[in-house]
PDB file of N, CA and C in Angstrom:
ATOM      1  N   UNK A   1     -13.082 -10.809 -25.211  1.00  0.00           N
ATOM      2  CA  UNK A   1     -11.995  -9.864 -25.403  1.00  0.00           C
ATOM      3  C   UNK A   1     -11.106  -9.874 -24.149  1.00  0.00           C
ATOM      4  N   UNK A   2      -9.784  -9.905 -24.676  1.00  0.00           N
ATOM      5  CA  UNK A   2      -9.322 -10.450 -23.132  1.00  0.00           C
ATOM      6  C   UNK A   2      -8.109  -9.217 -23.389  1.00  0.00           C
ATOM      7  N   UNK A   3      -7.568  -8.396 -21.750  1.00  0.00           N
ATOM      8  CA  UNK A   3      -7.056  -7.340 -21.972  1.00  0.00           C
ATOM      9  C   UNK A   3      -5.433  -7.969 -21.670  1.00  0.00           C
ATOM     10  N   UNK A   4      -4.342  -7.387 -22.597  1.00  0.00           N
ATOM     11  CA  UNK A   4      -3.438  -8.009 -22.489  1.00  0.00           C
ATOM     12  C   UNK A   4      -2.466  -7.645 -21.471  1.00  0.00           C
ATOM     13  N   UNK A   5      -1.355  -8.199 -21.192  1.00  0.00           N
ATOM     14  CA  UNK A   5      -0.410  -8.389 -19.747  1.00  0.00           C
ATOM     15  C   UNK A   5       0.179  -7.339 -19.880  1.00  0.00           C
ATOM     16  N   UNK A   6       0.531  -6.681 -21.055  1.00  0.00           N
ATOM     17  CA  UNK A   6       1.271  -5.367 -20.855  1.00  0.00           C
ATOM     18  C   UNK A   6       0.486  -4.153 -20.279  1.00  0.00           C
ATOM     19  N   UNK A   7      -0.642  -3.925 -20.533  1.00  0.00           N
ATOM     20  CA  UNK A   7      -1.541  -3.401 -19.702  1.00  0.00           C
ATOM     21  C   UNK A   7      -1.692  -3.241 -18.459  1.00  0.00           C
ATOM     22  N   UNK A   8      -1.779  -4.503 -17.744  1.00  0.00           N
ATOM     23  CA  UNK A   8      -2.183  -4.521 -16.468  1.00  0.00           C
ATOM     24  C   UNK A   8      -0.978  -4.332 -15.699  1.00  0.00           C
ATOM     25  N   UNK A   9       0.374  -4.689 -16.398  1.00  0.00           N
ATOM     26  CA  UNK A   9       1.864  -4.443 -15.742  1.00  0.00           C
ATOM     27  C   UNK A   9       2.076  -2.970 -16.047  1.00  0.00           C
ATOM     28  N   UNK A  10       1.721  -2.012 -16.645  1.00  0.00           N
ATOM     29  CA  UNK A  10       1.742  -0.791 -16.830  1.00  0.00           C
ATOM     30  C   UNK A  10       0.846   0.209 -16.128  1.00  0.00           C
ATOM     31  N   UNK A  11      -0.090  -0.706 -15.528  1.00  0.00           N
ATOM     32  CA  UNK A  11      -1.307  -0.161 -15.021  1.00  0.00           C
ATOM     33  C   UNK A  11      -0.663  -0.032 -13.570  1.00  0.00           C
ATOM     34  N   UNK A  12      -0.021  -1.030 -13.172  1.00  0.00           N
ATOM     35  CA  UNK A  12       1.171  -1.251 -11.672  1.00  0.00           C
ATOM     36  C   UNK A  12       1.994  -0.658 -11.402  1.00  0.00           C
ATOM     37  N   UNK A  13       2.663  -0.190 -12.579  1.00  0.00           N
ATOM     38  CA  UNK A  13       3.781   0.718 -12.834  1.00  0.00           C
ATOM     39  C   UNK A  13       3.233   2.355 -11.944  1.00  0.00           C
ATOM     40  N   UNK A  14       1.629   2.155 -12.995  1.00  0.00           N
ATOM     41  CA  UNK A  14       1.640   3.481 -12.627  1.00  0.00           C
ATOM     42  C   UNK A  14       0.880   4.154 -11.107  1.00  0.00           C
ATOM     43  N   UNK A  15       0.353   2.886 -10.531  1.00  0.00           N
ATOM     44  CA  UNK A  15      -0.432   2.745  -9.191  1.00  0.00           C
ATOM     45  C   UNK A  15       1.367   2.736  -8.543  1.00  0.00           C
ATOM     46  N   UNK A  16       1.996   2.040  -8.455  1.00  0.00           N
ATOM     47  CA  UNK A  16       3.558   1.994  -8.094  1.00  0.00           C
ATOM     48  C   UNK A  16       3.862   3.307  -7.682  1.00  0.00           C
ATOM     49  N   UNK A  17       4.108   3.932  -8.824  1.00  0.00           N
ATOM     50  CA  UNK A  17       4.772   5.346  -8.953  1.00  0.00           C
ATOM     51  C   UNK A  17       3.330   6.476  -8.171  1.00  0.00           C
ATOM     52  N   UNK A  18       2.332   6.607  -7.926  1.00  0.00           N
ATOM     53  CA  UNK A  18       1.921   7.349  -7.302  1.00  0.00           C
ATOM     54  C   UNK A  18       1.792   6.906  -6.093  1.00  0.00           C
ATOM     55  N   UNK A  19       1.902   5.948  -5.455  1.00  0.00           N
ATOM     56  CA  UNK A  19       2.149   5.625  -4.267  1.00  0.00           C
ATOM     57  C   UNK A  19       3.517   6.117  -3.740  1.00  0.00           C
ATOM     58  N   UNK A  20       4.671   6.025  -4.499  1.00  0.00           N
ATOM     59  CA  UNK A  20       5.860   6.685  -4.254  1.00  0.00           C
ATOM     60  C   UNK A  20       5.906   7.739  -4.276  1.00  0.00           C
ATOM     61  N   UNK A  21       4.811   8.483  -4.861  1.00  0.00           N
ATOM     62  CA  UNK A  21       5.189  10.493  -4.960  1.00  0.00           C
ATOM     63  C   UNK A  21       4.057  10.429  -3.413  1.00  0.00           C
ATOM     64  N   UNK A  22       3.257   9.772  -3.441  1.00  0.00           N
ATOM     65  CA  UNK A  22       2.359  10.495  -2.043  1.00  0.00           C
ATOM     66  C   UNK A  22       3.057   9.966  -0.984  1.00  0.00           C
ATOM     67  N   UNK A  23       3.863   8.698  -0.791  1.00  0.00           N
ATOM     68  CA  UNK A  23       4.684   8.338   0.404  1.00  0.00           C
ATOM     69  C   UNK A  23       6.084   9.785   0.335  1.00  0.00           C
ATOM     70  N   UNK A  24       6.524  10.108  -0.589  1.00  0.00           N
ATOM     71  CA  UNK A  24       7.803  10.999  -0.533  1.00  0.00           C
ATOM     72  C   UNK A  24       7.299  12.445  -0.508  1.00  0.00           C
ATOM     73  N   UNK A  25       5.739  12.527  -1.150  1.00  0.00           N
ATOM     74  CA  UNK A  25       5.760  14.215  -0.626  1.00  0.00           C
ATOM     75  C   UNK A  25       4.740  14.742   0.460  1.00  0.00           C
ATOM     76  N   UNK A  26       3.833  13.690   0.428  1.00  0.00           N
ATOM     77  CA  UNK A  26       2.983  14.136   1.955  1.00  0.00           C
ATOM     78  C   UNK A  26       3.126  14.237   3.186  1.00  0.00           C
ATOM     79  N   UNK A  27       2.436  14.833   3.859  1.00  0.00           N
ATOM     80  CA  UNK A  27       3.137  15.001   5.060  1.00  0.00           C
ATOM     81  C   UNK A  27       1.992  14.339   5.956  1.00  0.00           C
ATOM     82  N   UNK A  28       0.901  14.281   5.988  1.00  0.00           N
ATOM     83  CA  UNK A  28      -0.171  13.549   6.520  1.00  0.00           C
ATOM     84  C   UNK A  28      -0.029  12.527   6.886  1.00  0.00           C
ATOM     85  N   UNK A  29       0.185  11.794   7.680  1.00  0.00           N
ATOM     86  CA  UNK A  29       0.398   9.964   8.122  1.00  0.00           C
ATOM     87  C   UNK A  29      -1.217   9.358   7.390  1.00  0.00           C
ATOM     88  N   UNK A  30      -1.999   9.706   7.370  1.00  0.00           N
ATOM     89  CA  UNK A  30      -3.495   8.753   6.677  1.00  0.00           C
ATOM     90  C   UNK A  30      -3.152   9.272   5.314  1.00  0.00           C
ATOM     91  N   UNK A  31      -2.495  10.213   4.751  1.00  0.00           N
ATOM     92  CA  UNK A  31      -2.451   9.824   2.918  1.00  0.00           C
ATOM     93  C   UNK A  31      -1.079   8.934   2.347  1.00  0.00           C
ATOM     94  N   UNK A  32      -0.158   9.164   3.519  1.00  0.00           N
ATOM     95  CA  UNK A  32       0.795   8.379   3.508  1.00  0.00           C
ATOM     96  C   UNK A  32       0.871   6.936   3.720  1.00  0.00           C
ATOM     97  N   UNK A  33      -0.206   6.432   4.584  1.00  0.00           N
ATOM     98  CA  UNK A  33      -0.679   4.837   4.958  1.00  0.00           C
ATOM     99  C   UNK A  33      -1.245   4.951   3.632  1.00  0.00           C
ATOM    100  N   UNK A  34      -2.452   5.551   3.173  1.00  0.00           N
ATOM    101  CA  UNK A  34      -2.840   4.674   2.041  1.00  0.00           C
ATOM    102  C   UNK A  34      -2.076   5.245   0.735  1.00  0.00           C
ATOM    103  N   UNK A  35      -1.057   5.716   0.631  1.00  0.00           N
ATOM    104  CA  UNK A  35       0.076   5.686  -0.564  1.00  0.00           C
ATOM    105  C   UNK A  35       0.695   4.216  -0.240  1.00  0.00           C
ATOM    106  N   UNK A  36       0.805   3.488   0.692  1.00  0.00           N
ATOM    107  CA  UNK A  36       1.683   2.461   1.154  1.00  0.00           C
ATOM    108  C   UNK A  36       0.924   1.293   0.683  1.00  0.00           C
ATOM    109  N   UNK A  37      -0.404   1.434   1.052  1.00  0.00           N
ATOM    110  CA  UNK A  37      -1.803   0.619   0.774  1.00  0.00           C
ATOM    111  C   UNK A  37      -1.817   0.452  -0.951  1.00  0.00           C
ATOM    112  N   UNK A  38      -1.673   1.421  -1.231  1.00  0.00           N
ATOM    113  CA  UNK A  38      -1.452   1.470  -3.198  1.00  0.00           C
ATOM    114  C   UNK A  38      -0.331   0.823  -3.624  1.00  0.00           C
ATOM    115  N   UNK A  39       0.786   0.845  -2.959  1.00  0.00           N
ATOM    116  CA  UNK A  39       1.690   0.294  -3.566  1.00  0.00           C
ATOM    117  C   UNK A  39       1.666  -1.243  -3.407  1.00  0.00           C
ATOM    118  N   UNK A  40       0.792  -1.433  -1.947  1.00  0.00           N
ATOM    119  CA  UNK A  40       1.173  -3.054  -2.132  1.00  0.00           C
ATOM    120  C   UNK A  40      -0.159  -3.314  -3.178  1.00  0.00           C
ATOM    121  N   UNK A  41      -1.018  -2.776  -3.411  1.00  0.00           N
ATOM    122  CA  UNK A  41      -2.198  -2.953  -4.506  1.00  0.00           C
ATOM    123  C   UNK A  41      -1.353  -3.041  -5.598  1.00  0.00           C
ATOM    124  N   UNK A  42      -0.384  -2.070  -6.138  1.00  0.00           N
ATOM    125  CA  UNK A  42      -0.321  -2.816  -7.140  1.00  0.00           C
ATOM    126  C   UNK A  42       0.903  -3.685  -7.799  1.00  0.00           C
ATOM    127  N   UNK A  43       1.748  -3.958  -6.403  1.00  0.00           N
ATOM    128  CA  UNK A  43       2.779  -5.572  -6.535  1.00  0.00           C
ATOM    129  C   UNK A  43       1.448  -6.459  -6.473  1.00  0.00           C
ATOM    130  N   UNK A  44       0.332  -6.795  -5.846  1.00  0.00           N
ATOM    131  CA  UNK A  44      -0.336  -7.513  -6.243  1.00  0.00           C
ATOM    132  C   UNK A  44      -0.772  -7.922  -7.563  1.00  0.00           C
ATOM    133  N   UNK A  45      -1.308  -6.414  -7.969  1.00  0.00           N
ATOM    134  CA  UNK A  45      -1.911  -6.795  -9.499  1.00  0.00           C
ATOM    135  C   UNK A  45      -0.731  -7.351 -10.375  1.00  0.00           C
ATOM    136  N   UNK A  46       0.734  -6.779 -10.063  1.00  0.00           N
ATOM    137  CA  UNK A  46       1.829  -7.333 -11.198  1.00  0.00           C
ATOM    138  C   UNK A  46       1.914  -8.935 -10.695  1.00  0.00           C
ATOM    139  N   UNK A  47       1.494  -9.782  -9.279  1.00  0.00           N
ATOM    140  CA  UNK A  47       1.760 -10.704  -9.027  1.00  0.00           C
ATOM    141  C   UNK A  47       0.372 -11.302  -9.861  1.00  0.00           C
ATOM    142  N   UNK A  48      -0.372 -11.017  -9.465  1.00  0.00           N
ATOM    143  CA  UNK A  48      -1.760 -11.767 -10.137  1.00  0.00           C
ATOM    144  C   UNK A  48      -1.345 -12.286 -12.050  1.00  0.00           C
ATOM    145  N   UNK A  49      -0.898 -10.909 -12.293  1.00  0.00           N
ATOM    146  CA  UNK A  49      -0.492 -10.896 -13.944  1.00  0.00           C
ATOM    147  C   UNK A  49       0.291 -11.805 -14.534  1.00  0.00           C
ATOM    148  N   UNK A  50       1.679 -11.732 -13.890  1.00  0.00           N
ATOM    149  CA  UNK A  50       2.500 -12.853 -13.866  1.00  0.00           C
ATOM    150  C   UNK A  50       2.229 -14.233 -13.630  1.00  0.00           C
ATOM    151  N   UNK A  51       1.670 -14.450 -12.616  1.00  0.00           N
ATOM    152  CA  UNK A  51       0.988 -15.805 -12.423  1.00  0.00           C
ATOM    153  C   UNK A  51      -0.165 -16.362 -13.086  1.00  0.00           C
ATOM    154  N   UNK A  52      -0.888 -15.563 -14.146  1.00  0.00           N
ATOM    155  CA  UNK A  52      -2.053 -15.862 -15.178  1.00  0.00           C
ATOM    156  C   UNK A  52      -1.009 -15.439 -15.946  1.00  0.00           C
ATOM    157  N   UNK A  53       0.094 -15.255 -16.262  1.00  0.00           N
ATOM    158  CA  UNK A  53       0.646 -15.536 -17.973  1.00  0.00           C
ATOM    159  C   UNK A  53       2.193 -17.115 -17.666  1.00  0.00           C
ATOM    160  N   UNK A  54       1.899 -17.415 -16.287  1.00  0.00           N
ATOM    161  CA  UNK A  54       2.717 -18.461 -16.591  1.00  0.00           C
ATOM    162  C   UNK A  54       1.702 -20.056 -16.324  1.00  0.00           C
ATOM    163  N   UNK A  55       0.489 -19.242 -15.676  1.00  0.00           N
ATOM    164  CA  UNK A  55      -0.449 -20.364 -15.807  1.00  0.00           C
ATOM    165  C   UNK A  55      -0.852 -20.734 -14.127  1.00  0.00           C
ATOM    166  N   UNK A  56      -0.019 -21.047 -13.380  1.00  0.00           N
ATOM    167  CA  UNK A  56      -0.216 -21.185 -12.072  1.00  0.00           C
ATOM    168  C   UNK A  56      -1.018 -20.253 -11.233  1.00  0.00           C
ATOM    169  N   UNK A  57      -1.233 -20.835 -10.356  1.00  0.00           N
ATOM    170  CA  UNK A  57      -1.741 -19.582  -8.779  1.00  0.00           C
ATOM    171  C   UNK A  57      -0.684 -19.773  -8.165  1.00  0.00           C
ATOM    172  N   UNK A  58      -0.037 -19.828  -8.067  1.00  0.00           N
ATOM    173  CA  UNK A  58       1.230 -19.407  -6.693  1.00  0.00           C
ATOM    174  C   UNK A  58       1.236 -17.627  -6.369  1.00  0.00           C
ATOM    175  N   UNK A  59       0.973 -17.289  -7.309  1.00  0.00           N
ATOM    176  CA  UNK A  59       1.077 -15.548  -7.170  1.00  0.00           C
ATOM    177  C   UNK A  59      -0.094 -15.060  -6.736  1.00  0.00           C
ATOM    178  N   UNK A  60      -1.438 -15.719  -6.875  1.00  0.00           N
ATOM    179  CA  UNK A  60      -2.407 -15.502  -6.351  1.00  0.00           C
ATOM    180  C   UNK A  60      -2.744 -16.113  -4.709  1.00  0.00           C
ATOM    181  N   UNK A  61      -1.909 -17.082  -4.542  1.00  0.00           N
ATOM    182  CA  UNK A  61      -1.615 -17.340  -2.968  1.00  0.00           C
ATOM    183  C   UNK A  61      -0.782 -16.464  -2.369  1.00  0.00           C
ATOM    184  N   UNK A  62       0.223 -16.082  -3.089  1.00  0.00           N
ATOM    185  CA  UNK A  62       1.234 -15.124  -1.986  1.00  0.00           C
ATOM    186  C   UNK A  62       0.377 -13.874  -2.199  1.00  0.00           C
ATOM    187  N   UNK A  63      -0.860 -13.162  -3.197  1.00  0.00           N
ATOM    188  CA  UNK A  63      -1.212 -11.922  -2.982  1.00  0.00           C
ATOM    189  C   UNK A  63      -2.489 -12.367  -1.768  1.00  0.00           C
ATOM    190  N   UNK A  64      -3.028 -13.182  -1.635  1.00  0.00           N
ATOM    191  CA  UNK A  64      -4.028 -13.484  -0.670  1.00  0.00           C
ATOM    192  C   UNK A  64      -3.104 -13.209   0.546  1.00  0.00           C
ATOM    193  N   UNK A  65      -1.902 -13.898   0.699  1.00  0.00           N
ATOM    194  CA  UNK A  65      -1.375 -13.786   2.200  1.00  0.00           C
ATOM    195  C   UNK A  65      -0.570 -12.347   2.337  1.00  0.00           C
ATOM    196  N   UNK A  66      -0.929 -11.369   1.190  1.00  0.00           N
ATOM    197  CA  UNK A  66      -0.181 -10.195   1.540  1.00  0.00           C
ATOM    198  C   UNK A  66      -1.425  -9.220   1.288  1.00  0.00           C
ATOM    199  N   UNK A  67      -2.590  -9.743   1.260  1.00  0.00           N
ATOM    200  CA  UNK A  67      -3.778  -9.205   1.473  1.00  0.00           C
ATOM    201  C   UNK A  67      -4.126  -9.394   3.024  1.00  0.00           C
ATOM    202  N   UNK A  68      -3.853 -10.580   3.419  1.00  0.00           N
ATOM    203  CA  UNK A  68      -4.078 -10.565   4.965  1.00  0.00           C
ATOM    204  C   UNK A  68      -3.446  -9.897   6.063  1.00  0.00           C
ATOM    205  N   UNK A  69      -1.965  -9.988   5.780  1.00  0.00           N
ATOM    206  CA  UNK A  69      -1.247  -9.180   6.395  1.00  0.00           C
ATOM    207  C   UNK A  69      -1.489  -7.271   6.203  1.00  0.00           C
ATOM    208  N   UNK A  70      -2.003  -7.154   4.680  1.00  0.00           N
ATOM    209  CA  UNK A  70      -2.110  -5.360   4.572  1.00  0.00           C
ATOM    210  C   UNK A  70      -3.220  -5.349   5.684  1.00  0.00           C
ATOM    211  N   UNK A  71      -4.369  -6.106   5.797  1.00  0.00           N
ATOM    212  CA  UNK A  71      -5.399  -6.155   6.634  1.00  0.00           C
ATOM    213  C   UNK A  71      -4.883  -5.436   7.772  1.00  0.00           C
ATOM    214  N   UNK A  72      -4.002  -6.567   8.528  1.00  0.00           N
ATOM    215  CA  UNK A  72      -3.641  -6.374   9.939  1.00  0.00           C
ATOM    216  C   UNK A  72      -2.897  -4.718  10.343  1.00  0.00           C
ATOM    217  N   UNK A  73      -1.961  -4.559   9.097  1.00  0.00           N
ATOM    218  CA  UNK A  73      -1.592  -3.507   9.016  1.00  0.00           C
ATOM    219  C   UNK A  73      -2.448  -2.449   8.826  1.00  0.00           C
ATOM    220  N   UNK A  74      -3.364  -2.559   8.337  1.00  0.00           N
ATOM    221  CA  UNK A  74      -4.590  -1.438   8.731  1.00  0.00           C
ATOM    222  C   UNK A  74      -5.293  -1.227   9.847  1.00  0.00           C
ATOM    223  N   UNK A  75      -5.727  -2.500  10.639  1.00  0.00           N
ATOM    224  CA  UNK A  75      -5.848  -2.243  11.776  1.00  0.00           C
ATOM    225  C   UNK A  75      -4.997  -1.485  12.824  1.00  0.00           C
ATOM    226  N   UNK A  76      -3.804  -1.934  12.721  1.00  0.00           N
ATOM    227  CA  UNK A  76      -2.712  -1.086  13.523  1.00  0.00           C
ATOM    228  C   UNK A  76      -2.296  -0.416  13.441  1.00  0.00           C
ATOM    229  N   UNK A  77      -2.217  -0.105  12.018  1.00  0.00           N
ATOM    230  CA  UNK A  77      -1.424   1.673  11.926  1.00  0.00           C
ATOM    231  C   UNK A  77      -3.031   2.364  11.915  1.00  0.00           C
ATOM    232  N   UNK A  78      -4.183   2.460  11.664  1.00  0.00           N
ATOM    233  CA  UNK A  78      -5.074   3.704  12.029  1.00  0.00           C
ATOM    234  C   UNK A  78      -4.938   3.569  13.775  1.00  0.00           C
ATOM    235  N   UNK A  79      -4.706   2.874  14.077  1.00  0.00           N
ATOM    236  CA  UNK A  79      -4.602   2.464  15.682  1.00  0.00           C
ATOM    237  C   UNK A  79      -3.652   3.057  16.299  1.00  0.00           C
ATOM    238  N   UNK A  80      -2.907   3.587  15.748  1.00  0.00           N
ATOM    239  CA  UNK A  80      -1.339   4.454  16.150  1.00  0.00           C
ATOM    240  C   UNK A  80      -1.686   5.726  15.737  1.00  0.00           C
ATOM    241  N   UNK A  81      -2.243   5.902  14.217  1.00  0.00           N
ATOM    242  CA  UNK A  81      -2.435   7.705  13.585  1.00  0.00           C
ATOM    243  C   UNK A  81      -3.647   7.853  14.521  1.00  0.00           C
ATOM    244  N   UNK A  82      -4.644   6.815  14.947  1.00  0.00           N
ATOM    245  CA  UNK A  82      -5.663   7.549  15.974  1.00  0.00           C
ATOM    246  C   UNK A  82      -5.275   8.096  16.999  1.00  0.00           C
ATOM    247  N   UNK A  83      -4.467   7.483  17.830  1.00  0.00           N
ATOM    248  CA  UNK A  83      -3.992   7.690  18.882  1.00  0.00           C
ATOM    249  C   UNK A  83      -2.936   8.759  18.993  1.00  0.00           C
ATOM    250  N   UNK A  84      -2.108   8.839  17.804  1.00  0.00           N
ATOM    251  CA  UNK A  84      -1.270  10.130  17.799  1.00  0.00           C
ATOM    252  C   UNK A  84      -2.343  11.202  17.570  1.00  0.00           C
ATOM    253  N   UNK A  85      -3.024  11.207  16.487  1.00  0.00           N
ATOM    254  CA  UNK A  85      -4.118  12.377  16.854  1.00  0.00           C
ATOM    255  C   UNK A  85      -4.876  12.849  18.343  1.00  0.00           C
ATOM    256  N   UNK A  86      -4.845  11.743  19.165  1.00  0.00           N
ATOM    257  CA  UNK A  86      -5.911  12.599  20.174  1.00  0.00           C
ATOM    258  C   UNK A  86      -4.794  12.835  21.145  1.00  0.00           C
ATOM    259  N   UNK A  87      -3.436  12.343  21.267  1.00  0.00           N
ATOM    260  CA  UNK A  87      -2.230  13.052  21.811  1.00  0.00           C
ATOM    261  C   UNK A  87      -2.227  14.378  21.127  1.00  0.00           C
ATOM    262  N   UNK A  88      -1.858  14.328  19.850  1.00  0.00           N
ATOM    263  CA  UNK A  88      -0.777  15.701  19.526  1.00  0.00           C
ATOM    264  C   UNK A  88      -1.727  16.750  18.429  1.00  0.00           C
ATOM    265  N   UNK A  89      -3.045  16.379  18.568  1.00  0.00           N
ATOM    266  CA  UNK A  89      -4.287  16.990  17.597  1.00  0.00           C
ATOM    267  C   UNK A  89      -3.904  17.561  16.149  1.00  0.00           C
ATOM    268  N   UNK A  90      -2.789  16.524  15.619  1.00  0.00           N
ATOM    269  CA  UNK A  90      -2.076  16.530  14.170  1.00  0.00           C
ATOM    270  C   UNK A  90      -2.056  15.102  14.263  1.00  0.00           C
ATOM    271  N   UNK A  91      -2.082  15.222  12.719  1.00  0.00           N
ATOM    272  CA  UNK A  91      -1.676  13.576  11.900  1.00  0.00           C
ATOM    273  C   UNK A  91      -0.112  14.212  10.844  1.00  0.00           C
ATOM    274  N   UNK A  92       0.198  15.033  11.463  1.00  0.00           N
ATOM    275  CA  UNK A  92       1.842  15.815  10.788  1.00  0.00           C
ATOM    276  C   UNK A  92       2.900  14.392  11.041  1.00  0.00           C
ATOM    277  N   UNK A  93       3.332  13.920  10.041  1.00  0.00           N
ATOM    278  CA  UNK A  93       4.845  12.933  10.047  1.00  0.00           C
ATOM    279  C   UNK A  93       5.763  13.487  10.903  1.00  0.00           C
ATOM    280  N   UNK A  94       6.078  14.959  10.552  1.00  0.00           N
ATOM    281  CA  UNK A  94       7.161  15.544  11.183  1.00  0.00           C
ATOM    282  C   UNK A  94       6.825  15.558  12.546  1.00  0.00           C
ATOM    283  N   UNK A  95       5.579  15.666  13.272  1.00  0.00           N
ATOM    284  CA  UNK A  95       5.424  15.380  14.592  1.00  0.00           C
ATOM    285  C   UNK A  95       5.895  14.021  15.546  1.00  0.00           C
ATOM    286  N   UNK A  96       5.681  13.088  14.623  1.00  0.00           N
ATOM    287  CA  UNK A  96       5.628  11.699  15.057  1.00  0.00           C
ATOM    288  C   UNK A  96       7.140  11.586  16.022  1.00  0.00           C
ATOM    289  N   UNK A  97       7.707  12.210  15.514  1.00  0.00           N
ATOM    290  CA  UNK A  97       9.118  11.961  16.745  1.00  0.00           C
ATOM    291  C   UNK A  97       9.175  12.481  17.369  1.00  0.00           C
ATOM    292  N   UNK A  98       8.503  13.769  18.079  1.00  0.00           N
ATOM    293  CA  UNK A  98       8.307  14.121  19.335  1.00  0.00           C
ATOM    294  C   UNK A  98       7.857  12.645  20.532  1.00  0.00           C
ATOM    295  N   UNK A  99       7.020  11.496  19.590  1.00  0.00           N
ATOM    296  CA  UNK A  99       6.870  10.744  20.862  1.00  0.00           C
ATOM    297  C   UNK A  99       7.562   9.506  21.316  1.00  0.00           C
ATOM    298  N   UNK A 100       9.198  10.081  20.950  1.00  0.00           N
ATOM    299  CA  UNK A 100      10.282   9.306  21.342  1.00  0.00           C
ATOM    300  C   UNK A 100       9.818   9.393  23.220  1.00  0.00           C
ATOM    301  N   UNK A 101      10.595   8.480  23.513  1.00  0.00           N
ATOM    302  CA  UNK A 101      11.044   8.632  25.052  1.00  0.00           C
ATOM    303  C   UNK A 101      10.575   8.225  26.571  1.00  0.00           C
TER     304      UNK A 101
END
C-alpha cells in the first residue's frame, strides 16, 4: 500500500504553516529555533516527494546537504540562546537587541 504524493505535500503544507505561526507568534528564541527546524523539515519532505514522483535523487541529495547544514545550525544557534541566557537570564527575542554594541 503505497501512500500517495498529495498526502505527503499536504502533510508539508501543514508542518510549513505551523512553523510560521510559532516563528511569528513566540517570543522564546528555543521555540522559535525549532519552529525554523520544522520548516526546513518540511521543504525537505516536499523535496523528498517530488524527487520520488519524478524518479531521481537529486532532491534527496540537496535534502541530505540541507540536513547537514540544519546540523551546524543547531550547534550554533543553542550556542548563542545558551549564552544569551547566562548573560540576560531570559531566552525573550525582544531582549536579544539589548546586545547590540
Amino acid at each position: 500500500m503505497s501512500v500517495p504524493a498529495p498526502l505527503y505535500l499536504s502533510l508539508s503544507a501543514v508542518l510549513f504553516t505551523l512553523g510560521t505561526v510559532g516563528v511569528l507568534v513566540r517570543r522564546s528564541a528555543l521555540i522559535v529555533f525549532m519552529s525554523v527546524e520544522l520548516m526546513l523539515n518540511a521543504v525537505n519532505l516536499s523535496l523528498v516527494t517530488f524527487a520520488r514522483l519524478r524518479g531521481g535523487v537529486d532532491g534527496q541529495v540537496v535534502v541530505f546537504f540541507v540536513l547537514v547544514v540544519a546540523a551546524a545550525e543547531v550547534v550554533i544557534g543553542l550556542a548563542i540562546i545558551v549564552n544569551i541566557f547566562r548573560t540576560r537570564d531570559t531566552v525573550d527575542v525582544d531582549d536579544v537587541d539589548l546586545l547590540r554594541g
